[in-house]
N, C-alpha and C. Protein backbone atom coordinates (compact mmCIF):
# COMPACT_ATOMS: atom_id res chain seq x y z
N UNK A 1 -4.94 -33.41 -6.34
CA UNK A 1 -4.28 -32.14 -6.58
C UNK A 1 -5.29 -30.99 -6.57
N UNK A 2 -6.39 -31.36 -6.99
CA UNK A 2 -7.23 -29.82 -7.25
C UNK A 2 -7.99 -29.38 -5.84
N UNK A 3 -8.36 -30.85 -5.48
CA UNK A 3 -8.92 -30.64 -3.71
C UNK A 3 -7.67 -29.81 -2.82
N UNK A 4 -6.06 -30.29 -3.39
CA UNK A 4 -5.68 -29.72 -1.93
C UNK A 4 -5.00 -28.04 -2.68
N UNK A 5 -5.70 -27.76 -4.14
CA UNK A 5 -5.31 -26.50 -4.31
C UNK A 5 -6.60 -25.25 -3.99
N UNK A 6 -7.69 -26.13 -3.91
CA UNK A 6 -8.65 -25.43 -3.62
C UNK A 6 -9.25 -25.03 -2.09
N UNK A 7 -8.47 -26.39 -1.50
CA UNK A 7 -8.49 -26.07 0.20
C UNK A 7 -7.07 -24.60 0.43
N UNK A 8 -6.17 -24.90 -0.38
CA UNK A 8 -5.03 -23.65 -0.16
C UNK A 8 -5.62 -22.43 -0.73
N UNK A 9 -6.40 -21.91 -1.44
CA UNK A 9 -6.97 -20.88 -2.14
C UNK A 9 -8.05 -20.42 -0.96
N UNK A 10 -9.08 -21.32 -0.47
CA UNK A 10 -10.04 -21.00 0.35
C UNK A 10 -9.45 -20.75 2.03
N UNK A 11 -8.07 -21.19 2.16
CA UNK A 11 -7.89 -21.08 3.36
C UNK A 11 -7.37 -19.74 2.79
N UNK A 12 -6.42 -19.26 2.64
CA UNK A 12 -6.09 -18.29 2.02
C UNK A 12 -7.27 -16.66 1.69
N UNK A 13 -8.17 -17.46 1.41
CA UNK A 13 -9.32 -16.02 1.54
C UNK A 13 -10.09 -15.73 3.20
N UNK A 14 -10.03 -17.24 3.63
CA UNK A 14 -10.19 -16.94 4.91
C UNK A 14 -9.57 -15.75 6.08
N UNK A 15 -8.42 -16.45 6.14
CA UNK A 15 -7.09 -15.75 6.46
C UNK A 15 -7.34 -14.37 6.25
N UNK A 16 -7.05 -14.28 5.14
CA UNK A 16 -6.68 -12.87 4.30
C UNK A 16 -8.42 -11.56 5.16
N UNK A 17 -9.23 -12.57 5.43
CA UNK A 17 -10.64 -11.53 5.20
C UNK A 17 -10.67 -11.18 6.71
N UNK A 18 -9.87 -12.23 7.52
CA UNK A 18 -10.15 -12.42 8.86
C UNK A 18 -9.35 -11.30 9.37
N UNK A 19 -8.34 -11.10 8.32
CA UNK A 19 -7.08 -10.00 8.90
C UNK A 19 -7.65 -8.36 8.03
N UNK A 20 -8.59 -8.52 7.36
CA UNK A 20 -8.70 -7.30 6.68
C UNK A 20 -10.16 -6.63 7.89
N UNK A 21 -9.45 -5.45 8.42
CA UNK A 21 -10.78 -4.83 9.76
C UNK A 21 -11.54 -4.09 8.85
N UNK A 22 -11.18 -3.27 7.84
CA UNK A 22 -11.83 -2.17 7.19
C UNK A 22 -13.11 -2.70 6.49
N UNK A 23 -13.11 -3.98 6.52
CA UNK A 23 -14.50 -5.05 5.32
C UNK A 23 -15.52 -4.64 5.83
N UNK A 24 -16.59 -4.72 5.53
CA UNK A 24 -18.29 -4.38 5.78
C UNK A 24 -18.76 -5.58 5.37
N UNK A 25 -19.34 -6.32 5.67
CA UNK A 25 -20.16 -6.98 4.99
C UNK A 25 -21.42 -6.50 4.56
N UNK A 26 -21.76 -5.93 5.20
CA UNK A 26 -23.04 -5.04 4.93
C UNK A 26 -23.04 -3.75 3.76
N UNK A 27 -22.14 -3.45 3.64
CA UNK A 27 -21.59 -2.57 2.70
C UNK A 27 -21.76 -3.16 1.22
N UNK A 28 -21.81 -2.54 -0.05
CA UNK A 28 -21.66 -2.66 -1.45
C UNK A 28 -20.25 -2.72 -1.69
N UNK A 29 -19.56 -3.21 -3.08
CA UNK A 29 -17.88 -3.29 -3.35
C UNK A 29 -17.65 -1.90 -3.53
N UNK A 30 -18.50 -1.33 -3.78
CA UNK A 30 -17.92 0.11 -3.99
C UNK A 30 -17.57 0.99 -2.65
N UNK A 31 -18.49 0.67 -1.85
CA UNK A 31 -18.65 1.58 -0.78
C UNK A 31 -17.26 0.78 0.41
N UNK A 32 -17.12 -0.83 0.39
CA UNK A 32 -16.08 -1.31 0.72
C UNK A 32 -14.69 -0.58 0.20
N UNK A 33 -14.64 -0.61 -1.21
CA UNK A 33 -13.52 0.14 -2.06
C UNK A 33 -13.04 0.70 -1.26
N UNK A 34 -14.46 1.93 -1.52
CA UNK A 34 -14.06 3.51 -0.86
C UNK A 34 -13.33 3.64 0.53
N UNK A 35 -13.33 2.48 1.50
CA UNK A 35 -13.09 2.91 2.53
C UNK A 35 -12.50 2.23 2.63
N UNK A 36 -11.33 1.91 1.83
CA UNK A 36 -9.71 1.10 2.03
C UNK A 36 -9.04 2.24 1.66
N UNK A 37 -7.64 2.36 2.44
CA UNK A 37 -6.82 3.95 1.97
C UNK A 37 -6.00 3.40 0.84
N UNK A 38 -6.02 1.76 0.33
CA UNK A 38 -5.45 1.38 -0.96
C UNK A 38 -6.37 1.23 -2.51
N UNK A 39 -7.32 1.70 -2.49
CA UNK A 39 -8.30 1.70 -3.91
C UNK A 39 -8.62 3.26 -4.15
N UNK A 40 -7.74 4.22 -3.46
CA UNK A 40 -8.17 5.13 -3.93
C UNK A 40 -8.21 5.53 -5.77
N UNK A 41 -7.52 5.06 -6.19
CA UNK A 41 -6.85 5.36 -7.43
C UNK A 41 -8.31 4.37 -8.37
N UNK A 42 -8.29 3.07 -7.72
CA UNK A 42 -9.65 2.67 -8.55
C UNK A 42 -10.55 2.91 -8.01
N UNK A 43 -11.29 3.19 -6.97
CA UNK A 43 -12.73 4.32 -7.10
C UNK A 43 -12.85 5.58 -7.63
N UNK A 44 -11.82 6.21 -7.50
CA UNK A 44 -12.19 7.13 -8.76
C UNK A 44 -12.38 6.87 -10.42
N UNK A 45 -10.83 6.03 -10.54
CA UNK A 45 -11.48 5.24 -12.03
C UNK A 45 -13.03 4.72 -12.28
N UNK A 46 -13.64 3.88 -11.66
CA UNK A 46 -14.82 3.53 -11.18
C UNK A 46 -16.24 4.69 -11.48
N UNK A 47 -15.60 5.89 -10.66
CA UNK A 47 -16.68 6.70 -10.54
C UNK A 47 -16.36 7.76 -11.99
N UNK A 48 -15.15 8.06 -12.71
CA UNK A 48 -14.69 8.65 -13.57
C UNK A 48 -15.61 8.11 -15.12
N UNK A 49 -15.46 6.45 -14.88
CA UNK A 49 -16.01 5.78 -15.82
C UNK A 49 -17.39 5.27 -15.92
N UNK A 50 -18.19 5.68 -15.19
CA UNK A 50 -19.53 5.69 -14.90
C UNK A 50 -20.26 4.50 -14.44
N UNK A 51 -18.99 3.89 -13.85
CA UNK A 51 -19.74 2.38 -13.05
C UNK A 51 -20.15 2.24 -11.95
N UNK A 52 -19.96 3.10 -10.88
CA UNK A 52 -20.36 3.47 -9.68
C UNK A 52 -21.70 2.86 -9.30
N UNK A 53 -22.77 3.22 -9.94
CA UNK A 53 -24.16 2.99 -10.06
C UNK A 53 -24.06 1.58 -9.73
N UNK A 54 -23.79 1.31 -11.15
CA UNK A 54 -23.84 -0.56 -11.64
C UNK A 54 -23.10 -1.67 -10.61
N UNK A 55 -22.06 -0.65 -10.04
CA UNK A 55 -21.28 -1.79 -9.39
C UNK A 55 -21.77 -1.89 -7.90
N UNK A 56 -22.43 -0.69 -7.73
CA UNK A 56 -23.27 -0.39 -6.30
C UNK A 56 -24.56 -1.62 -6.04
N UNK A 57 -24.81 -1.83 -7.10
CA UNK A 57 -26.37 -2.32 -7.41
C UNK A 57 -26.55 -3.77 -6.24
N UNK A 58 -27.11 -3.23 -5.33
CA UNK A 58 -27.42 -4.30 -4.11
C UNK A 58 -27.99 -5.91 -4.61
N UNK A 59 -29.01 -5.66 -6.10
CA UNK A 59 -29.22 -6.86 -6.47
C UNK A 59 -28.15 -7.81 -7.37
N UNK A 60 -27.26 -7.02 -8.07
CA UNK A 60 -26.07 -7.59 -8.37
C UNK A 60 -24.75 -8.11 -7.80
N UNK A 61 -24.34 -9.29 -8.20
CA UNK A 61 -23.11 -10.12 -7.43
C UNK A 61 -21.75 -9.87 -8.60
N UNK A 62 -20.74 -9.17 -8.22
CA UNK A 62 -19.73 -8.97 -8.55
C UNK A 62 -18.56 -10.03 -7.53
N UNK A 63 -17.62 -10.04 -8.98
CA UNK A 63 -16.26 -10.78 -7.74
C UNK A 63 -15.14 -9.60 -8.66
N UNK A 64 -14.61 -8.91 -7.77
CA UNK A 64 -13.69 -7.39 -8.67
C UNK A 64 -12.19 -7.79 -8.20
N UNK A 65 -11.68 -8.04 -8.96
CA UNK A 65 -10.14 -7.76 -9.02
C UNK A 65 -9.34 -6.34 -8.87
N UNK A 66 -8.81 -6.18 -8.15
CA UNK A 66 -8.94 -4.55 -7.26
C UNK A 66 -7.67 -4.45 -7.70
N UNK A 67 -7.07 -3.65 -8.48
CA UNK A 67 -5.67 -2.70 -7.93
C UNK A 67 -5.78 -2.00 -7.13
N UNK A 68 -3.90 -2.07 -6.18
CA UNK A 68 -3.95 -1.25 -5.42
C UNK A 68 -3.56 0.14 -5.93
N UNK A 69 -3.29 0.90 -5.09
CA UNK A 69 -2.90 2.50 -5.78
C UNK A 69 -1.75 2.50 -6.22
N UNK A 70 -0.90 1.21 -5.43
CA UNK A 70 0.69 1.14 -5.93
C UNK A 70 0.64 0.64 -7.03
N UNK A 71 -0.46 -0.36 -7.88
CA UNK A 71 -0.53 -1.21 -8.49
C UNK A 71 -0.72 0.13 -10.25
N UNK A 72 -1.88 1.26 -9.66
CA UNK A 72 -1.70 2.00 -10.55
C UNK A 72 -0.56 3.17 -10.48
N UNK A 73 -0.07 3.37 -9.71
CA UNK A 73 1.30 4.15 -9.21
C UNK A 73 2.28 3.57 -10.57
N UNK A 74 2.33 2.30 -10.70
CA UNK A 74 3.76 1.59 -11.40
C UNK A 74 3.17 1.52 -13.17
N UNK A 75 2.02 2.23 -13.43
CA UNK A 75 1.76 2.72 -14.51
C UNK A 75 2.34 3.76 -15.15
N UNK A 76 2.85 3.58 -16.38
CA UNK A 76 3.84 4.68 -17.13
C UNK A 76 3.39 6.60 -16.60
N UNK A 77 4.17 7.10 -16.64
CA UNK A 77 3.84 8.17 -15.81
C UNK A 77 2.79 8.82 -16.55
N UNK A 78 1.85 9.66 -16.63
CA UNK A 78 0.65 10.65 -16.74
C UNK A 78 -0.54 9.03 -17.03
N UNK A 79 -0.40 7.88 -17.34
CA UNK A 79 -1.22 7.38 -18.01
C UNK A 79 -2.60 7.43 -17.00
N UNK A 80 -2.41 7.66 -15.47
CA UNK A 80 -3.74 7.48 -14.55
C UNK A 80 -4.40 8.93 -14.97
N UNK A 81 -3.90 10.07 -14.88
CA UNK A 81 -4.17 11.04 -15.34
C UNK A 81 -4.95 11.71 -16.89
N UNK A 82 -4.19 10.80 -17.28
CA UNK A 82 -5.07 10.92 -18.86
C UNK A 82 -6.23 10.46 -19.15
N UNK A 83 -6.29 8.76 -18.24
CA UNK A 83 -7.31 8.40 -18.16
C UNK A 83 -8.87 8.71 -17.47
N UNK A 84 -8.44 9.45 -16.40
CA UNK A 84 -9.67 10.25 -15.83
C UNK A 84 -9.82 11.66 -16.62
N UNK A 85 -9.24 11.74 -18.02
CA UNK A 85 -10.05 13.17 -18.06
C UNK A 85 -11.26 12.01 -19.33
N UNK A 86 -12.53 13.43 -18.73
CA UNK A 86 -13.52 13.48 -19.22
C UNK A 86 -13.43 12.52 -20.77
N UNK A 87 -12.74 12.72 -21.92
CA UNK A 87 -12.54 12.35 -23.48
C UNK A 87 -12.49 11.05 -23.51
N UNK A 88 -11.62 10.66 -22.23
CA UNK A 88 -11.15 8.80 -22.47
C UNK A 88 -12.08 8.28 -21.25
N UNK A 89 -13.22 8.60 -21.24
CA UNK A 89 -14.31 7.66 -20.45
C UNK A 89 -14.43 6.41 -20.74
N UNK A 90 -14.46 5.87 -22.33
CA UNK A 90 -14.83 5.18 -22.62
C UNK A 90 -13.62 3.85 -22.84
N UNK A 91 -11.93 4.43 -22.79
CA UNK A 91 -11.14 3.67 -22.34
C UNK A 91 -11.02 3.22 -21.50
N UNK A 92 -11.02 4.40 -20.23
CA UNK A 92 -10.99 3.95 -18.38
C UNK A 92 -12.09 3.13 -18.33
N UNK A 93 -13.86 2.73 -19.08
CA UNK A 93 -14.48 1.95 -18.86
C UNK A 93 -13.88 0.53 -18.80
N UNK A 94 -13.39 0.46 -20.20
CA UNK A 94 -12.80 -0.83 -20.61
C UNK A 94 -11.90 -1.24 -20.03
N UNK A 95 -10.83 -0.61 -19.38
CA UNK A 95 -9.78 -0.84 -18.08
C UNK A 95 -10.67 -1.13 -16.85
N UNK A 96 -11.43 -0.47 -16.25
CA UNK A 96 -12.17 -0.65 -14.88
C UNK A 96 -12.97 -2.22 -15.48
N UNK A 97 -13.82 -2.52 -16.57
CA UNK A 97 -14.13 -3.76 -16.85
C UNK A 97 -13.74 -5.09 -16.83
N UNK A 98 -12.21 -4.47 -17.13
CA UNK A 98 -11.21 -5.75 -17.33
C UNK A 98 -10.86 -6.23 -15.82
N UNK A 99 -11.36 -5.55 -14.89
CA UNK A 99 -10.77 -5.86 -13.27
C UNK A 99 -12.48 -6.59 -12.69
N UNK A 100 -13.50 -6.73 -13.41
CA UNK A 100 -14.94 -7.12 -13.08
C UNK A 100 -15.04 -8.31 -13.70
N UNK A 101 -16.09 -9.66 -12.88
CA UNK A 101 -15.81 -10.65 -12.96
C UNK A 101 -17.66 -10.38 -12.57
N UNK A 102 -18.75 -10.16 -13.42
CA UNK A 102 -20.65 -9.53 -12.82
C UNK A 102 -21.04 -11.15 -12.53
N UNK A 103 -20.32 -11.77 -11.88
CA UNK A 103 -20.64 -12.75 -10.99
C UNK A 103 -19.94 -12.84 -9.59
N UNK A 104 -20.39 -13.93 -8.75
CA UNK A 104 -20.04 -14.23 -7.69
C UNK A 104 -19.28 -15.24 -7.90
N UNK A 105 -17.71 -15.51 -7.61
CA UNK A 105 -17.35 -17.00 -7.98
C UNK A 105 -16.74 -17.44 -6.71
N UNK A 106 -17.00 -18.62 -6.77
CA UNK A 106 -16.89 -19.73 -5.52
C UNK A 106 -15.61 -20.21 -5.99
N UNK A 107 -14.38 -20.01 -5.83
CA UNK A 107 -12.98 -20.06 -5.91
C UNK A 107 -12.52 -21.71 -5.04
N UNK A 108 -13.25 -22.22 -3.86
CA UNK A 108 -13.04 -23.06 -3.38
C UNK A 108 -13.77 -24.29 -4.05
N UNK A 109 -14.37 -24.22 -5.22
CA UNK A 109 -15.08 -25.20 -6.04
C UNK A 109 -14.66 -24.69 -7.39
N UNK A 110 -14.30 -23.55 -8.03
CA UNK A 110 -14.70 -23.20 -8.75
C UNK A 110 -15.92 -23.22 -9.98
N UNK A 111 -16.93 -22.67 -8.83
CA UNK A 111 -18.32 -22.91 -9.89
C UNK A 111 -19.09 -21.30 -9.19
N UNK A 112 -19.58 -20.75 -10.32
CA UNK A 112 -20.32 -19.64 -10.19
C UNK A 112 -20.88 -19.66 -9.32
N UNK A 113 -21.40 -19.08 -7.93
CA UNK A 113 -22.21 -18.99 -7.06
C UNK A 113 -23.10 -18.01 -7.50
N UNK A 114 -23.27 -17.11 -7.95
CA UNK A 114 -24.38 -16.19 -8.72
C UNK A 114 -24.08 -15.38 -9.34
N UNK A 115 -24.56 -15.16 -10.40
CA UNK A 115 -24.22 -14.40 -11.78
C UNK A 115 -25.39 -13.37 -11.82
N UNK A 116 -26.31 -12.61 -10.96
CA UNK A 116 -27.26 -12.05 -10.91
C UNK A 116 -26.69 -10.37 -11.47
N UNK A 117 -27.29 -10.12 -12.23
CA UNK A 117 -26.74 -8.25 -12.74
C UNK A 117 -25.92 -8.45 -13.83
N UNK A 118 -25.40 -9.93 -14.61
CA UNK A 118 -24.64 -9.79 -15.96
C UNK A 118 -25.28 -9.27 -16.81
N UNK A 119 -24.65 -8.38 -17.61
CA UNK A 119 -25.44 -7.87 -19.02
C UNK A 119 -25.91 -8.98 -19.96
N UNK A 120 -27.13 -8.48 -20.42
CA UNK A 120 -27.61 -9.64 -21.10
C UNK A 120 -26.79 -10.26 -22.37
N UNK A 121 -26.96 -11.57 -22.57
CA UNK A 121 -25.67 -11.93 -23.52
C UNK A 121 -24.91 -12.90 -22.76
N UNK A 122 -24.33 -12.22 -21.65
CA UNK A 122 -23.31 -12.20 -20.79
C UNK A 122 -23.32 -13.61 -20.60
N UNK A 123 -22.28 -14.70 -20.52
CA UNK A 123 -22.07 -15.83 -19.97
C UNK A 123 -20.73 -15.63 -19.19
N UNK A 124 -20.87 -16.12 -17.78
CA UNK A 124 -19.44 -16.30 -17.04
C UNK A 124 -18.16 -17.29 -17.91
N UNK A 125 -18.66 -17.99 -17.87
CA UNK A 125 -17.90 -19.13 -18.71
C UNK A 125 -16.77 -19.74 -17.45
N UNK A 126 -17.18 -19.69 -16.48
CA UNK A 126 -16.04 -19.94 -15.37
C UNK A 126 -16.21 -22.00 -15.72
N UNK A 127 -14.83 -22.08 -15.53
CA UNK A 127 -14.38 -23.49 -15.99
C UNK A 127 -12.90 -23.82 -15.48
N UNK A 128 -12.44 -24.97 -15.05
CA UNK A 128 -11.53 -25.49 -14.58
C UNK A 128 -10.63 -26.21 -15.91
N UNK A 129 -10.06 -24.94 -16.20
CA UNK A 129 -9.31 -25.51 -17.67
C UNK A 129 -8.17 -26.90 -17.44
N UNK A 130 -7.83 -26.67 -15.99
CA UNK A 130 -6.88 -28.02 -16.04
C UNK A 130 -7.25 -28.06 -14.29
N UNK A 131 -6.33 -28.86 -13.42
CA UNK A 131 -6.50 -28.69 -12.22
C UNK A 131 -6.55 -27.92 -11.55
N UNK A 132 -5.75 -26.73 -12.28
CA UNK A 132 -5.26 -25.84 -11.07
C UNK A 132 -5.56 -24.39 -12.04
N UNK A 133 -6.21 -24.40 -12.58
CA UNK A 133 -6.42 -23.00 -13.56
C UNK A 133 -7.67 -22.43 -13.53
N UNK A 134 -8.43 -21.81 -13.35
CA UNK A 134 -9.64 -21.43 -13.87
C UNK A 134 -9.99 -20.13 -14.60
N UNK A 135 -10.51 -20.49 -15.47
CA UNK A 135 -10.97 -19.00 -16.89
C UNK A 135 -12.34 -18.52 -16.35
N UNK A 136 -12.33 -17.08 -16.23
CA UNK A 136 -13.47 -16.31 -16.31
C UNK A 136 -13.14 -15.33 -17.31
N UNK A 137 -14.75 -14.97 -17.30
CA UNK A 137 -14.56 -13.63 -18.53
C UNK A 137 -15.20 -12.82 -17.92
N UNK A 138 -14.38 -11.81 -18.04
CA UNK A 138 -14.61 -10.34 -17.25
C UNK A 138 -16.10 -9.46 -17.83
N UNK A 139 -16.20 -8.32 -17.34
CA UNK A 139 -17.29 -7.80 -17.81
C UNK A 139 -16.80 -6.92 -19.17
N UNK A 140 -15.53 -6.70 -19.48
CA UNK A 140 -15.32 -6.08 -20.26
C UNK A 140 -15.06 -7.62 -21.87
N UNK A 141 -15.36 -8.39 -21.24
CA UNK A 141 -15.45 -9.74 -22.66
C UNK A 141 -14.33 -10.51 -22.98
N UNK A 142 -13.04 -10.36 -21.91
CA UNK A 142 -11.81 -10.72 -22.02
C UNK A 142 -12.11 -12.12 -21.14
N UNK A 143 -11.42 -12.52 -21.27
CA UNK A 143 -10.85 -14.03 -20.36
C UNK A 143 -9.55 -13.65 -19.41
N UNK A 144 -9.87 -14.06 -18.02
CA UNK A 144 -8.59 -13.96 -17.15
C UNK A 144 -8.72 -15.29 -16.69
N UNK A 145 -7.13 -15.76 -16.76
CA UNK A 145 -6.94 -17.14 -16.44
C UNK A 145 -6.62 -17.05 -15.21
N UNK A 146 -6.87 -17.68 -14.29
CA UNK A 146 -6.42 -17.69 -12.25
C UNK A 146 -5.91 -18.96 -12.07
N UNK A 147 -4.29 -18.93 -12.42
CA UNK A 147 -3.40 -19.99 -11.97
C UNK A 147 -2.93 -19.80 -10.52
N UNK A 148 -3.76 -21.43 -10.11
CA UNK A 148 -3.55 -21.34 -8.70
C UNK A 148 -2.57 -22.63 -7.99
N UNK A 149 -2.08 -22.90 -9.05
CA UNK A 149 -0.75 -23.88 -8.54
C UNK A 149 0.19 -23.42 -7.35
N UNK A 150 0.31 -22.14 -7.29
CA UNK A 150 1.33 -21.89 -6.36
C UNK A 150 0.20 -21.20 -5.10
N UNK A 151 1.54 -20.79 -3.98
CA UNK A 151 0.76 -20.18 -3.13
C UNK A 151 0.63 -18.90 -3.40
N UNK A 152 0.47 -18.09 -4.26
CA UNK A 152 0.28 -16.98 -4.98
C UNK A 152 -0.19 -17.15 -5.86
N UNK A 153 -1.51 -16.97 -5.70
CA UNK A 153 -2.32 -17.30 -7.13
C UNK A 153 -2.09 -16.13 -8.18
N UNK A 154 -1.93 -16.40 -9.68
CA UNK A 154 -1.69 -15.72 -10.26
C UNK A 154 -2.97 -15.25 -11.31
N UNK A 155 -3.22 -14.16 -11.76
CA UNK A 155 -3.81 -13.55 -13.26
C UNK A 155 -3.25 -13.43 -14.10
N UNK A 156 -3.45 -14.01 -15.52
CA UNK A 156 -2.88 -13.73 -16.35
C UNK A 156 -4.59 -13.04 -17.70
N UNK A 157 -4.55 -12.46 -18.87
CA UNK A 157 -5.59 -12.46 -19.23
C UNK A 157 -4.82 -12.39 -21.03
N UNK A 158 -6.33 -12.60 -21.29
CA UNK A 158 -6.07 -12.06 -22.82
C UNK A 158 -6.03 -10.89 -23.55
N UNK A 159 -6.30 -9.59 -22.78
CA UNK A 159 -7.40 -8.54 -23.24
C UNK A 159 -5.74 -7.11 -23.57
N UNK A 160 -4.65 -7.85 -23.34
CA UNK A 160 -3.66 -7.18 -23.97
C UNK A 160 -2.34 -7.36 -23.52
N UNK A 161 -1.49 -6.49 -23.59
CA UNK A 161 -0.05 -7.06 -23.10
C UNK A 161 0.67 -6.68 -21.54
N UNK A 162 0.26 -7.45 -20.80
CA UNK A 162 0.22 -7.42 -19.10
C UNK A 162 1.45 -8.46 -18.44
N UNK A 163 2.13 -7.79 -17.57
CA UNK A 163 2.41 -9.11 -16.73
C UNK A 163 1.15 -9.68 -16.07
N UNK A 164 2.00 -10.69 -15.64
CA UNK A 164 0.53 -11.55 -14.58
C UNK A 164 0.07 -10.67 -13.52
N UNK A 165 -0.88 -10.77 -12.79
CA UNK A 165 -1.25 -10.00 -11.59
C UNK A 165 -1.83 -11.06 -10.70
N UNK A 166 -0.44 -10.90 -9.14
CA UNK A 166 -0.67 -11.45 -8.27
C UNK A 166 -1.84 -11.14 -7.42
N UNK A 167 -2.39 -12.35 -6.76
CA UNK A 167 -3.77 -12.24 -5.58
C UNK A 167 -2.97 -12.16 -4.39
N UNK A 168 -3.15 -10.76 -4.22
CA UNK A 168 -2.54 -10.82 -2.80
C UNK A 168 -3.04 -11.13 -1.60
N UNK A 169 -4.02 -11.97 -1.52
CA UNK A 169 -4.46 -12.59 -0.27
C UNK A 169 -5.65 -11.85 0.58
N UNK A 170 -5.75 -10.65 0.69
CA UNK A 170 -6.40 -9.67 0.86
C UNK A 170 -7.92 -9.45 0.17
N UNK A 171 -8.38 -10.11 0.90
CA UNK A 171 -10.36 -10.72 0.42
C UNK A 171 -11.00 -9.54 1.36
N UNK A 172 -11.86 -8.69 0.66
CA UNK A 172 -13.04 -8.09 1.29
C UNK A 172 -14.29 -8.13 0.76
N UNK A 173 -15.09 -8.95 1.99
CA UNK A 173 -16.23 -9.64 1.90
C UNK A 173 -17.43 -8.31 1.90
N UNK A 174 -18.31 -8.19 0.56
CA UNK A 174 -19.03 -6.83 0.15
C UNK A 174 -20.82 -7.86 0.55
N UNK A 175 -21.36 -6.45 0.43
CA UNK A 175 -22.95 -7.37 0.53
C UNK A 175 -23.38 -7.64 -0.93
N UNK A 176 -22.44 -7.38 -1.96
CA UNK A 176 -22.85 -7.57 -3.19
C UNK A 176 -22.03 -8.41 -3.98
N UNK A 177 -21.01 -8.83 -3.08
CA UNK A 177 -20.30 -9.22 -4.53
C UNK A 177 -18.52 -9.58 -2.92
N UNK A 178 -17.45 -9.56 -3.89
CA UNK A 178 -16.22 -9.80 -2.80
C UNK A 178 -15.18 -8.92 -3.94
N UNK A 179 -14.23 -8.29 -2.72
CA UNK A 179 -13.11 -8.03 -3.80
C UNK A 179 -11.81 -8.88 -3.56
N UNK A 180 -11.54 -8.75 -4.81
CA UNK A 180 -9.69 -9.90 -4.42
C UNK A 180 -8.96 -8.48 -4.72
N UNK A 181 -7.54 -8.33 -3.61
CA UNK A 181 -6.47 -7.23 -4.26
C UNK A 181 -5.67 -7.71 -4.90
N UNK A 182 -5.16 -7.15 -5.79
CA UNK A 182 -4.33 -7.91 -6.82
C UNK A 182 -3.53 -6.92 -6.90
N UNK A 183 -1.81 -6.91 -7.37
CA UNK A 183 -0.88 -6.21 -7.67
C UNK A 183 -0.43 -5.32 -8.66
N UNK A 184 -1.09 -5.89 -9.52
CA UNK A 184 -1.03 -4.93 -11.15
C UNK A 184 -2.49 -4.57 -11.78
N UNK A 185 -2.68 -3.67 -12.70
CA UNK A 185 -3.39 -2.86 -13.40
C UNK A 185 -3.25 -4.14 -14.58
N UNK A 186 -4.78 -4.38 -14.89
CA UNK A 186 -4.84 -5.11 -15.72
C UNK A 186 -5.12 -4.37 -17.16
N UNK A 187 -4.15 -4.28 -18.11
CA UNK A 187 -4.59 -3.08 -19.13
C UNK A 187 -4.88 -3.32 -20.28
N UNK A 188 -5.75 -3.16 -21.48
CA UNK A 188 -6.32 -3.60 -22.46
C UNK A 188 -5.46 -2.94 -23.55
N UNK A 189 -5.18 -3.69 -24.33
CA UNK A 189 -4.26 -3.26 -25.57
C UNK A 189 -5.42 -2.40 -25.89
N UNK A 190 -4.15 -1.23 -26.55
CA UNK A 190 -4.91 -0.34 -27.54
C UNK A 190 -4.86 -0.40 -28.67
């Protein structure tokens, strides 16, 4: 079971990266971000919340769970707005965190491929809680569980009260790190 969920996950990023033209490989996740017409809404969060730098960082390996703009679109109305002013920096951090994974993870094994740029402290903790599940902990200190039983792998996390957030298939391969798009705004209880 876990071999033929991990061959469906890896074919699946294949696919998904082979069909995405806008990817760089040569590019940083940020600078990839920037030049999808669907992350507008999280590169500015990103750059609002002062991660830009960090997430740029050529020697660091990120794996980022991306909303799309629709994904923050279906957020209660003013809440994207409130969050980029200047006062709630330090919320939009903890939201943009909760979508960062300051490793590289190998999804077709599930085992860290490089954790280079975690804050010190920092343990991935990536683990195969059952066959088909795997827990990471984000950069913001939460746990997101990646149920991959179906052909829609799902997110679910701890870090507050969320629906799940689907992987929509849509892999862009960064020189630092990879992004997965995912459907929902992952949001941290307040």
């Amino acid at each position: 079971m876990m071999n033929a969920v991990k061959t469906t996950f890896a074919a699946l990023t294949v696919t998904a990266f082979a069909g995405t033209a806008s990817a760089d490989a040569d590019l940083n996740v940020v600078e990839n971000a920037a030049g999808s017409p669907v992350f507008t809404t999280l590169v500015a969060a990103a750059d609002a919340a002062g991660l830009v730098d960090y997430l740029s960082t050529p020697e660091y390996r990120f794996t980022i769970f991306a909303p799309t703009d629709a994904a923050f679109a279906a957020l209660p109305e003013g809440t994207v707005e409130r969050l980029l002013m200047p006062e709630n920096q330090d919320e939009l951090r903890s939201l943009v965190s909760a979508h960062v994974v300051p490793a590289l993870i190998d999804f077709s094994t599930g085992e860290v491929a490089e954790d280079v740029g975690a804050p010190e402290g920092y343990t991935t903790g990536t683990v195969f809680v059952d066959d088909a599940i795997m827990q990471v902990d984000t950069l913001e200190g939460a746990d997101l569980l990646i149920d991959m039983r179906s052909d829609m792998p799902m997110i679910s996390t701890d870090i507050g009260t969320i629906e799940d957030a689907i992987l929509l298939g849509d892999v862009i391969e960064a020189s630092n790190g990879i992004i997965h798009t995912i459907d929902t705004v992952l949001t941290p209880a307040n």
